[in-house]
N, C-alpha and C. Protein backbone atom coordinates (compact mmCIF):
# COMPACT_ATOMS: atom_id res chain seq x y z
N UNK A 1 25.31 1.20 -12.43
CA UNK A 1 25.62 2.33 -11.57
C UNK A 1 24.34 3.03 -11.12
N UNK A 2 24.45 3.39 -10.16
CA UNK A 2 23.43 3.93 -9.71
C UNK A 2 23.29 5.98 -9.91
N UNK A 3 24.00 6.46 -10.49
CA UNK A 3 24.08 7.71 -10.93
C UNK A 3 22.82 8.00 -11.56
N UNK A 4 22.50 7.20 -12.50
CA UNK A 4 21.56 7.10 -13.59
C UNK A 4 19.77 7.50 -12.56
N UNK A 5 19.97 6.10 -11.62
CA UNK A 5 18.99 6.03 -10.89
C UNK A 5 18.38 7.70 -9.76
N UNK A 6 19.59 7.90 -9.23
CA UNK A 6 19.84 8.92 -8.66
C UNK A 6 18.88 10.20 -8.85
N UNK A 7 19.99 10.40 -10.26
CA UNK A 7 18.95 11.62 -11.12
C UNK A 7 17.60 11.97 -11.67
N UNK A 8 16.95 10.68 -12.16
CA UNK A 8 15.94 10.02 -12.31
C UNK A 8 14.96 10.53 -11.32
N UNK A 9 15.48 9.91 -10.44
CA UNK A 9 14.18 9.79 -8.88
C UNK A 9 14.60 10.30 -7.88
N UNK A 10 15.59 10.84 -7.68
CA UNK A 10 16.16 12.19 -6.53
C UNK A 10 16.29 13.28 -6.38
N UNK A 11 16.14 13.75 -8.18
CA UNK A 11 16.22 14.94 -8.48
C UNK A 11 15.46 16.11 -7.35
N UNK A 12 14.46 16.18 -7.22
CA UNK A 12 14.04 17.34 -6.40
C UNK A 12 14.63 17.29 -5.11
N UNK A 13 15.56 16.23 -4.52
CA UNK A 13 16.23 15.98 -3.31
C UNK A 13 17.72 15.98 -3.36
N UNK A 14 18.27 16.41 -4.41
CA UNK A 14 19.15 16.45 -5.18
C UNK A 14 19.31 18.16 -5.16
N UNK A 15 18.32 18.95 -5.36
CA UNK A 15 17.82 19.65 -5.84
C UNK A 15 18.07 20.80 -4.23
N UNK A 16 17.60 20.06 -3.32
CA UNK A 16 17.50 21.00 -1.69
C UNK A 16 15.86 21.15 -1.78
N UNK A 17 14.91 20.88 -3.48
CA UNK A 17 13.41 21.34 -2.80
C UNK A 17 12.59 19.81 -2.20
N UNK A 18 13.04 19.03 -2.00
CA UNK A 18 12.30 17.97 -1.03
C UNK A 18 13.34 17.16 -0.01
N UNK A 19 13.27 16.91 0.97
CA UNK A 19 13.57 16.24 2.24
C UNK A 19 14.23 14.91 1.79
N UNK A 20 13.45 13.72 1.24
CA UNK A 20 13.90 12.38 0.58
C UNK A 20 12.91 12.27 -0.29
N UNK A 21 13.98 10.90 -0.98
CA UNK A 21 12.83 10.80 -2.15
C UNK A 21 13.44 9.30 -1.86
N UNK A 22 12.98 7.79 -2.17
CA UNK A 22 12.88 6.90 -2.47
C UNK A 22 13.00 6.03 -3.71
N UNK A 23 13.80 4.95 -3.60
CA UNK A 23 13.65 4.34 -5.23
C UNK A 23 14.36 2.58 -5.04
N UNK A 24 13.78 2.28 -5.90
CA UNK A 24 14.15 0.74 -5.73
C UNK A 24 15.36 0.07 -6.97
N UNK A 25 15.97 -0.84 -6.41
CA UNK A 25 17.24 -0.84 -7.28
C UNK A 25 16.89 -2.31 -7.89
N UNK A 26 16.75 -2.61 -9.21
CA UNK A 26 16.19 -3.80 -9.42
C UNK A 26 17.07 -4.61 -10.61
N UNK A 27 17.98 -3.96 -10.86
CA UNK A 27 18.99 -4.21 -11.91
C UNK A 27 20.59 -4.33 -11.48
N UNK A 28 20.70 -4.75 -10.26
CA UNK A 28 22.13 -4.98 -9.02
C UNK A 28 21.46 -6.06 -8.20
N UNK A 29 22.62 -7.43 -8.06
CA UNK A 29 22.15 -8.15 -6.57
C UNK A 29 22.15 -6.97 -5.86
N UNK A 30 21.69 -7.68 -4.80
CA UNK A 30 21.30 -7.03 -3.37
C UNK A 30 22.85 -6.46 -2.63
N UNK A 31 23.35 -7.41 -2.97
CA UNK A 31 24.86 -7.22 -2.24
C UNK A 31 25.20 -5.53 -2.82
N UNK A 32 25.60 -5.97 -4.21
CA UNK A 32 26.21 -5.02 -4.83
C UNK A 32 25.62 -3.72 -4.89
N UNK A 33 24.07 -3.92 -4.73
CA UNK A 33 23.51 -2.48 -4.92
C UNK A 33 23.55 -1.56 -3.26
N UNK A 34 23.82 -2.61 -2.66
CA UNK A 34 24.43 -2.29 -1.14
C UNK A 34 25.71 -1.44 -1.24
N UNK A 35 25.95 -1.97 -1.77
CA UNK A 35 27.95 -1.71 -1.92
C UNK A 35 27.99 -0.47 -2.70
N UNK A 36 27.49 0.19 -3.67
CA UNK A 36 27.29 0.89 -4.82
C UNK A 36 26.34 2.24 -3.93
N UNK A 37 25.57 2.21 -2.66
CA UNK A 37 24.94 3.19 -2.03
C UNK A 37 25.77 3.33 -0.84
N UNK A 38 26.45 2.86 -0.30
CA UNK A 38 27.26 2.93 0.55
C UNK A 38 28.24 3.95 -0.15
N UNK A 39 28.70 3.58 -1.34
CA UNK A 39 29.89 4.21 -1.87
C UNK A 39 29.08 5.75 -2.18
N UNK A 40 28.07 6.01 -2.75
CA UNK A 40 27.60 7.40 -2.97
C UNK A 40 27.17 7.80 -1.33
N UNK A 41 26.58 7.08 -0.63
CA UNK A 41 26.81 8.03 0.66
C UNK A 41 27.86 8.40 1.03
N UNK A 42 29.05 8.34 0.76
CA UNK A 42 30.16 8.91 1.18
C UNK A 42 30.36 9.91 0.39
N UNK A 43 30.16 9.71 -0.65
CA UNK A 43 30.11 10.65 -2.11
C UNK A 43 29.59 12.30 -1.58
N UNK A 44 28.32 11.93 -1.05
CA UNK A 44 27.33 12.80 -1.15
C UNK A 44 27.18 13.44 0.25
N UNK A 45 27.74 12.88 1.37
CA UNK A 45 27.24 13.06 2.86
C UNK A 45 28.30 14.48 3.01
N UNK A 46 29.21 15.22 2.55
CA UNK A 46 29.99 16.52 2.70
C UNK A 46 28.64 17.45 1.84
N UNK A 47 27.70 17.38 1.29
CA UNK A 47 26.89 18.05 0.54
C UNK A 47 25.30 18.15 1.51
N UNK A 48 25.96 17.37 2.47
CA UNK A 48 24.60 17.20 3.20
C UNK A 48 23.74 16.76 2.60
N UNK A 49 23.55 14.97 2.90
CA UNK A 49 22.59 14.51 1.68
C UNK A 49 23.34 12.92 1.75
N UNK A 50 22.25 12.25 2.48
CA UNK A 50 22.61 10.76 3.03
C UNK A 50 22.24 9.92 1.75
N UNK A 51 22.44 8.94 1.87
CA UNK A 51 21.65 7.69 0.95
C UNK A 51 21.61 6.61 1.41
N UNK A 52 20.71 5.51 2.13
CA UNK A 52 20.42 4.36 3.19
C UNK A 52 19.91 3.23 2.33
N UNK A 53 20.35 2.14 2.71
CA UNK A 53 19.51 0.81 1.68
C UNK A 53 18.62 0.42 3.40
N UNK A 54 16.74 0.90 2.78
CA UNK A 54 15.94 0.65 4.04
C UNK A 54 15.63 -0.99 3.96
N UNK A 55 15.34 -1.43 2.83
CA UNK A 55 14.90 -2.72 2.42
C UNK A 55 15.25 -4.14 1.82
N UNK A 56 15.84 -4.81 1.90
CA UNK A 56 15.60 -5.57 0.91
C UNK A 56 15.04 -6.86 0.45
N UNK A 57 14.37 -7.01 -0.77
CA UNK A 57 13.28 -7.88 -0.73
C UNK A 57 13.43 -8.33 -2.40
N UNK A 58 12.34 -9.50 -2.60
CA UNK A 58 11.87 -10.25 -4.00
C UNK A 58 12.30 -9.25 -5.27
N UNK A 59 11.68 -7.36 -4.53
CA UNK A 59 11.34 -6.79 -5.55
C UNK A 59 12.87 -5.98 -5.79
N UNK A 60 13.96 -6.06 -5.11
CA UNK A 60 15.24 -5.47 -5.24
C UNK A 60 14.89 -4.47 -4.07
N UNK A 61 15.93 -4.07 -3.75
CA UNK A 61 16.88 -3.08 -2.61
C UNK A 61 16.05 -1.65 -2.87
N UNK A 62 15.82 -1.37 -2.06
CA UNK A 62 14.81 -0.18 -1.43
C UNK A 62 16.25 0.81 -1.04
N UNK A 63 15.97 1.94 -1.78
CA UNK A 63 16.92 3.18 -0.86
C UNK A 63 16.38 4.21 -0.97
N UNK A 64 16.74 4.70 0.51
CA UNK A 64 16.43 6.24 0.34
C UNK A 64 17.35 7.29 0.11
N UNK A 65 16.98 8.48 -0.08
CA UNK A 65 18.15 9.71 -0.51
C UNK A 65 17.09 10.47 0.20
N UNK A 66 18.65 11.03 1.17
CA UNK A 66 17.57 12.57 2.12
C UNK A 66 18.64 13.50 2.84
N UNK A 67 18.16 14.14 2.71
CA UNK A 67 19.11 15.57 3.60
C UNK A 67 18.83 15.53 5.36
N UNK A 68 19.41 14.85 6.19
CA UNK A 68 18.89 14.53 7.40
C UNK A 68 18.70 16.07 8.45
N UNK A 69 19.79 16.82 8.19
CA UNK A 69 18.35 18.23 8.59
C UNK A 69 17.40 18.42 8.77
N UNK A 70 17.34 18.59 7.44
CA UNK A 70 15.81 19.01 7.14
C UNK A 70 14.64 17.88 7.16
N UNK A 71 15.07 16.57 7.11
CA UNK A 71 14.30 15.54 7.63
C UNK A 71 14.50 16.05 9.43
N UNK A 72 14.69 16.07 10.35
CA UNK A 72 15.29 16.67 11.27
C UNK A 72 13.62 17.62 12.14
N UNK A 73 14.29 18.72 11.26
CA UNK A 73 13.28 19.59 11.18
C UNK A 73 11.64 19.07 11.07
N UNK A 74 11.94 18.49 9.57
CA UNK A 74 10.27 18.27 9.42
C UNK A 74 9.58 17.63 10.41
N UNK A 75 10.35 16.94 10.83
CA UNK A 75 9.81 15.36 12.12
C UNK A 75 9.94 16.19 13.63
N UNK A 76 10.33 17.49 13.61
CA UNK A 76 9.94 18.13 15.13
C UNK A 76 8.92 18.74 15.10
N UNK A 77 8.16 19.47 13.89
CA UNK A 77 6.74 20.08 13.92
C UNK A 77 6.08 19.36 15.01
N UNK A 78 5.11 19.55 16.37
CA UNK A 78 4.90 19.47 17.31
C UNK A 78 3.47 18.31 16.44
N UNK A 79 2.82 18.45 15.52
CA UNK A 79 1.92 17.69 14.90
C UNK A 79 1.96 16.18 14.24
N UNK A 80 3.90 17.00 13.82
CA UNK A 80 3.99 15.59 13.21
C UNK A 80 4.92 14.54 13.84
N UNK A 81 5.31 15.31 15.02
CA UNK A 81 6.30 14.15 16.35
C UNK A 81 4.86 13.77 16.82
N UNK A 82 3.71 13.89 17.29
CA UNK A 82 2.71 13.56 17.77
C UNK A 82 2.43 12.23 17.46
N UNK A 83 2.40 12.84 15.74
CA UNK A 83 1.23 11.84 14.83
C UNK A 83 2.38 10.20 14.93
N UNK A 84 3.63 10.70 14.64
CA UNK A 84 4.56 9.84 14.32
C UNK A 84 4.88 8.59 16.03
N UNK A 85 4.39 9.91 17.33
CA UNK A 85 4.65 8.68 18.40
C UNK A 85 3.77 7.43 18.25
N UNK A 86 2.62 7.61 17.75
CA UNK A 86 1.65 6.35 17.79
C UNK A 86 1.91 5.34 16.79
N UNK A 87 2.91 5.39 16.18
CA UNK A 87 3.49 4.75 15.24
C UNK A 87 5.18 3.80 15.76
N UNK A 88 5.12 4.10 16.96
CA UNK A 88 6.31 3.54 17.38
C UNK A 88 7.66 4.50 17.67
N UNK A 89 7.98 5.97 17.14
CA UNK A 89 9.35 6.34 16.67
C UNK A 89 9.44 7.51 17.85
N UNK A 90 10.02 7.19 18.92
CA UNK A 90 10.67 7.73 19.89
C UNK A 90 12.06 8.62 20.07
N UNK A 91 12.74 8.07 19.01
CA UNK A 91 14.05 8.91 18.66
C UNK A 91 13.71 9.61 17.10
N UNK A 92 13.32 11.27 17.07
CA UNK A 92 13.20 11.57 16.21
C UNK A 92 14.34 12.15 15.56
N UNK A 93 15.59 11.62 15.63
CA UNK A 93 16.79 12.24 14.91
C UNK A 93 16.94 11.84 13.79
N UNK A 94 17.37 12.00 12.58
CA UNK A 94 17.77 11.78 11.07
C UNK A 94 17.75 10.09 11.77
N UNK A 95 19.03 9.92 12.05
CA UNK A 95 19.20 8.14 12.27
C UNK A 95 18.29 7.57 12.93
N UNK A 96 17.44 7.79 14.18
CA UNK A 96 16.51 7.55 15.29
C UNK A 96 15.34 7.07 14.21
N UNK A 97 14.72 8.13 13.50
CA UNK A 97 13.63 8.26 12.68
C UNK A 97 14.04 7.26 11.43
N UNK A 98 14.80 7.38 10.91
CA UNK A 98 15.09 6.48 9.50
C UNK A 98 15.08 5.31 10.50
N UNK A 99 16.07 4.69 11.50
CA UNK A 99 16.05 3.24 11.97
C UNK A 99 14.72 2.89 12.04
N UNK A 100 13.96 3.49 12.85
CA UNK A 100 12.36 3.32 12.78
C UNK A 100 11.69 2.86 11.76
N UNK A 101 11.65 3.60 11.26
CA UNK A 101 11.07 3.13 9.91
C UNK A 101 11.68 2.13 8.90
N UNK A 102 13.40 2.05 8.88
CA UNK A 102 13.68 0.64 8.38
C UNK A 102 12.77 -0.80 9.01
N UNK A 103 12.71 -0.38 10.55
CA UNK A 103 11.91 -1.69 11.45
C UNK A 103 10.82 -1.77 10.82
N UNK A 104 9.86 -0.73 10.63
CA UNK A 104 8.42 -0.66 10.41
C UNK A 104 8.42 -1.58 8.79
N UNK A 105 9.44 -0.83 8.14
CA UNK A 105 9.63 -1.87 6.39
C UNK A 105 9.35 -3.00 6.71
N UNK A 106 10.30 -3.49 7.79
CA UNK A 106 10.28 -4.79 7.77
C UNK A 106 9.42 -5.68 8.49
N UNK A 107 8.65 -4.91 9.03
CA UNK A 107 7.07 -5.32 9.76
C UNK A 107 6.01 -6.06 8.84
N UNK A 108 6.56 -5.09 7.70
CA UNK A 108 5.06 -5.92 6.86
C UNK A 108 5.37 -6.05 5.78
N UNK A 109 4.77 -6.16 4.54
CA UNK A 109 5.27 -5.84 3.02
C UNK A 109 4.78 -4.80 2.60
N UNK A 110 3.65 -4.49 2.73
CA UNK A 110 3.19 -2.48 2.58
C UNK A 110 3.95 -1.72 2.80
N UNK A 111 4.05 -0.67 2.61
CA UNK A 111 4.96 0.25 2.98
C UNK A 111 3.71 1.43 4.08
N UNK A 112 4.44 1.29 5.64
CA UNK A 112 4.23 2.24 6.38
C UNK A 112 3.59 3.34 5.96
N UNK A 113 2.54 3.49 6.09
CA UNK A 113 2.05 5.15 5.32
C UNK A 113 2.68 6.37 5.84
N UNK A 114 3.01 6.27 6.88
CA UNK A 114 4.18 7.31 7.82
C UNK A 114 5.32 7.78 6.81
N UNK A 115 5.56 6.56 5.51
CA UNK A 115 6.67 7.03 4.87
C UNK A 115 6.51 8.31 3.96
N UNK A 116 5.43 9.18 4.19
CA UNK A 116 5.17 10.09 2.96
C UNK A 116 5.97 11.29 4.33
N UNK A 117 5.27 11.12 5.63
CA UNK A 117 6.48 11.98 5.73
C UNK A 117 7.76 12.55 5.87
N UNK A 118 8.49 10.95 5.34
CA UNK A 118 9.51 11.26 4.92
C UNK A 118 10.07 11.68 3.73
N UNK A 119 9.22 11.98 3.04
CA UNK A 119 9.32 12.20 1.46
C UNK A 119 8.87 13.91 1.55
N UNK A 120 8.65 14.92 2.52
CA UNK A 120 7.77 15.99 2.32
C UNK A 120 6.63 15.29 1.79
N UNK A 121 5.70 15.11 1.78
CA UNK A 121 4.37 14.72 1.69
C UNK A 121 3.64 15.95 2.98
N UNK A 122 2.53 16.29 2.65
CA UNK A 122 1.55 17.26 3.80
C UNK A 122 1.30 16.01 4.61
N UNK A 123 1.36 16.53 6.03
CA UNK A 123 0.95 15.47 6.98
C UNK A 123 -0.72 15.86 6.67
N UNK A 124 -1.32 16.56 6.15
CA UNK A 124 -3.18 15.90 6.07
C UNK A 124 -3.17 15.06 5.30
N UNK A 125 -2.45 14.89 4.05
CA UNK A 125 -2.04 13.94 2.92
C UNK A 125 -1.74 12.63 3.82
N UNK A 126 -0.91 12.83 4.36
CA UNK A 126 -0.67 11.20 5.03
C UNK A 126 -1.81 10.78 5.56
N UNK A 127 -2.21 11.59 6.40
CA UNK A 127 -3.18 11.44 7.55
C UNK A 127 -4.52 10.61 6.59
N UNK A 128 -5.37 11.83 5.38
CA UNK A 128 -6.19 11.70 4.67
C UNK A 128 -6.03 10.41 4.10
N UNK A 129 -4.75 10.05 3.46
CA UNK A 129 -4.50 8.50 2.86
C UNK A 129 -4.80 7.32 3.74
N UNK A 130 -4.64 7.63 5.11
CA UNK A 130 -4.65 6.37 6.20
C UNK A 130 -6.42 6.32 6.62
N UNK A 131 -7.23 7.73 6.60
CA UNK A 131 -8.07 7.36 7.04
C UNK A 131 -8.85 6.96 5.79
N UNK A 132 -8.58 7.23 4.08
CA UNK A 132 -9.79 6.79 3.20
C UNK A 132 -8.91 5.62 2.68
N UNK A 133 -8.31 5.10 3.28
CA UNK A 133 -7.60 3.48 2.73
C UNK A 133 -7.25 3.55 1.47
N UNK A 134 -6.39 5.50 0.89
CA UNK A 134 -5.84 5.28 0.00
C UNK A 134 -6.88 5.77 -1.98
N UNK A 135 -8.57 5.83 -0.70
CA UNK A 135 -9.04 5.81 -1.72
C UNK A 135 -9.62 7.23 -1.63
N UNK A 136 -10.69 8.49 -2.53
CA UNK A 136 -10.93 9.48 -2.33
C UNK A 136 -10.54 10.44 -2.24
N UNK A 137 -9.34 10.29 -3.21
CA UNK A 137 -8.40 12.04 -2.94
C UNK A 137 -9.11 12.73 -3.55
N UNK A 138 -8.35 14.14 -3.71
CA UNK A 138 -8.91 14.94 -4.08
C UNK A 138 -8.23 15.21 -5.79
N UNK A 139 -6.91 15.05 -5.92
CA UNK A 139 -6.06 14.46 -6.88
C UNK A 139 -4.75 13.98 -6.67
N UNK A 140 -4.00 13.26 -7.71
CA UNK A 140 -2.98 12.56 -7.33
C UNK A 140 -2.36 12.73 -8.35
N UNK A 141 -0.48 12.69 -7.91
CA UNK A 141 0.32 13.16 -8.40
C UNK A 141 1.72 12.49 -8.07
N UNK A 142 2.64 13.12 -7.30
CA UNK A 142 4.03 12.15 -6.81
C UNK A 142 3.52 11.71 -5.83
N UNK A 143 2.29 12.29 -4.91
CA UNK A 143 1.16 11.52 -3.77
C UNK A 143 -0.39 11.56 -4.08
N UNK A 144 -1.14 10.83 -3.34
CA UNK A 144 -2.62 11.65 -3.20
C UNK A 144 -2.69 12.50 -1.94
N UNK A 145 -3.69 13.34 -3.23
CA UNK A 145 -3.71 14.85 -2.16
C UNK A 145 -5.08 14.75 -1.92
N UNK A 146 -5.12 15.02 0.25
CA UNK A 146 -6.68 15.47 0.62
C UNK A 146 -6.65 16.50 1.45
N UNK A 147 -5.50 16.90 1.06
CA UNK A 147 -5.56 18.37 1.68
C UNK A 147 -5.99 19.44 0.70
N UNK A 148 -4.76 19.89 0.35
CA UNK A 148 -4.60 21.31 -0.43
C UNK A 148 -4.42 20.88 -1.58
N UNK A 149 -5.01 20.55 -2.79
CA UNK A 149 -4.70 20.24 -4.35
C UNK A 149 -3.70 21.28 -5.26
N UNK A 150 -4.52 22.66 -4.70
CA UNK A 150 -3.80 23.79 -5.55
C UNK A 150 -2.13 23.43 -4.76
N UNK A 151 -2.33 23.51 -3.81
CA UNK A 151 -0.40 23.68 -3.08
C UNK A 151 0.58 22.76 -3.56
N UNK A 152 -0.13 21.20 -4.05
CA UNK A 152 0.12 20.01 -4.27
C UNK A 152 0.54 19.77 -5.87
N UNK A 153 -0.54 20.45 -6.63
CA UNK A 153 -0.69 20.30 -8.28
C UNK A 153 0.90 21.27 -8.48
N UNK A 154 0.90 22.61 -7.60
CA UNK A 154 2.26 23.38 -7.79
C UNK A 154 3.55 23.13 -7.24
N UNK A 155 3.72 22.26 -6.32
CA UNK A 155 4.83 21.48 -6.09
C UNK A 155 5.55 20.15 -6.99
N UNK A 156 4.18 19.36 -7.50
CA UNK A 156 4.32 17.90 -8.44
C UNK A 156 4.89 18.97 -9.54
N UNK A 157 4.31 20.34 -10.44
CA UNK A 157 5.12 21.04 -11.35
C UNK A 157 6.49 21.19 -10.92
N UNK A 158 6.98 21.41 -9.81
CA UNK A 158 8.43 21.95 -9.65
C UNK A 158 9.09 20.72 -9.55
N UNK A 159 8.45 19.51 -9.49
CA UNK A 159 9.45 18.34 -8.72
C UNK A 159 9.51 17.78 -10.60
N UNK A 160 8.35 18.08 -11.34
CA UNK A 160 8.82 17.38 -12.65
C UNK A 160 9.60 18.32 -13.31
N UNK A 161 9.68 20.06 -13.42
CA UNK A 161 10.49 20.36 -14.14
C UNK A 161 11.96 20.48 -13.28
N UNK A 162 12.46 20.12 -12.04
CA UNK A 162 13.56 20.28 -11.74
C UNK A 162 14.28 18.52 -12.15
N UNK A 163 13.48 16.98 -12.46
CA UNK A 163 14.03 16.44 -12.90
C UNK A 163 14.27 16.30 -14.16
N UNK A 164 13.49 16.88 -15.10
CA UNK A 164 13.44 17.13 -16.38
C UNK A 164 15.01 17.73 -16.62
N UNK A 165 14.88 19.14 -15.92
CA UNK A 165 16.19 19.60 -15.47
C UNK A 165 17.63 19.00 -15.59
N UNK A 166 17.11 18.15 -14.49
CA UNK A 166 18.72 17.58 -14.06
C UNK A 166 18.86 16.13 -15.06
N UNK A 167 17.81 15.58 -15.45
CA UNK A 167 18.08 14.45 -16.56
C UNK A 167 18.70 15.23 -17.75
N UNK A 168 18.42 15.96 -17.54
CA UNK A 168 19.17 17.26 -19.45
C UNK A 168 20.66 17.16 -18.77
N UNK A 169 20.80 17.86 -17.92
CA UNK A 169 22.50 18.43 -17.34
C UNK A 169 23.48 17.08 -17.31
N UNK A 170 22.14 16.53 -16.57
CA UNK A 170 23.27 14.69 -16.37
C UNK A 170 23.41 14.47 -17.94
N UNK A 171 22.51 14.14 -18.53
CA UNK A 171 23.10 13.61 -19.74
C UNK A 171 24.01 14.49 -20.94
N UNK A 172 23.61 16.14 -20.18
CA UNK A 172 24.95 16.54 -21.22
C UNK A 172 25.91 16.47 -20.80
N UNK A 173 26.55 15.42 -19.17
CA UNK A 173 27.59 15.56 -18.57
C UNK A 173 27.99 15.99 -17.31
N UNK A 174 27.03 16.44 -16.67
CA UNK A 174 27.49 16.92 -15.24
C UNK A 174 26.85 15.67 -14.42
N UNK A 175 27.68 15.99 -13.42
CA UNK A 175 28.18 14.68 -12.24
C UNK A 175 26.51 14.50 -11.44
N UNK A 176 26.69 13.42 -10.59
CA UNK A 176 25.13 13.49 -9.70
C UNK A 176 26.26 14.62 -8.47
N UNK A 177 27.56 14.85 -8.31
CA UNK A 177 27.96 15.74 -6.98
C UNK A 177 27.91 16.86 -7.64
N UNK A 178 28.05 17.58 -8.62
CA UNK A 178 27.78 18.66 -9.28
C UNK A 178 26.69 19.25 -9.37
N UNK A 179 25.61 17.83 -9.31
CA UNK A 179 23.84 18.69 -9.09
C UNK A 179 23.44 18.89 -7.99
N UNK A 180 24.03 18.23 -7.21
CA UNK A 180 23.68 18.46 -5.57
C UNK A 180 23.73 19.53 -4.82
N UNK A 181 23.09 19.76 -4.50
CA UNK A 181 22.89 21.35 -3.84
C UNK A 181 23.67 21.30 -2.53
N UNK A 182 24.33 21.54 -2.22
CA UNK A 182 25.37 21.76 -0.74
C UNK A 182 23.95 22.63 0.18
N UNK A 183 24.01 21.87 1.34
CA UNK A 183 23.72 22.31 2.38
C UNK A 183 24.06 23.69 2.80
């Protein structure tokens, strides 16, 4: 089941404090772990709060979990529709923007560096990662940071104690629709 997975690695998106979060399903064929995210997007999409299988490959089924709003939002900042046209993605709507970037998955085997801003990642963070090839942050955490460290070091705190959080609640019993923050 994928509940387990959910809580684990969605928590802060789970949560309403990040946009998407990403995770790979490596313990389901491909089929089934298809079938099993399909069924929680329905679960979860009245809470505002999608779940998409972007990938699948050698390494198991790629999905994302995101609140398409506020993905929405983030992708109209006038900086980061800019940064994102030279990258191919012309339709910046929740679906427009995710289809995009399913294509881009499947462009290469890397993963698109564009994908941090779908995760809330700082677009200098993205930016900084693409121009030092990943190398030279300043520190690193759920990303590397070459922007703002202090803004970065205090967000990676809230994203580990809100799954800490929700791994306690889940396992004393409450649902992954019970942790979900309604829109």
């Amino acid at each position: 089941m994928l509940d387990r997975s959910l809580v684990a690695h969605c928590a802060p998106t789970l949560a309403g404090l990040k946009t998407g979060s990403l995770f790979t399903v490596l313990d389901l064929p491909q089929e089934q772990a298809a079938h099993q995210a399909a069924v929680w997007d329905r679960r979860l999409a009245g809470k505002g709060v999608r779940l998409t299988e972007l990938r699948r490959g050698r390494r198991g089924t790629l999905l994302y979990l995101f609140r398409p709003e506020r993905l929405e939002a983030d992708l109209s900042r006038p900086c980061v529709t800019d940064f994102l046209r030279r990258y191919g993605y012309g339709d910046l709507s929740a679906g427009g923007a995710v289809a995009r970037l399913r294509e881009r998955l499947g462009e290469a085997e890397a993963f698109p560096h564009e994908i941090g801003l779908f995760l809330s990642y700082p677009l200098a963070d993205v930016k900084g990662f693409i121009a030092n090839e990943g190398r030279n942050c300043l520190c690193c955490g759920c990303w590397k940071v070459y922007g703002d460290p202090g803004a970065a070091l205090r967000q990676f705190s809230r994203y580990r104690k809100c799954q800490s959080v929700y791994l306690r609640l889940w396992r004393a019993g409450r649902s992954v629709e019970q942790l979900t923050v309604a829109v």
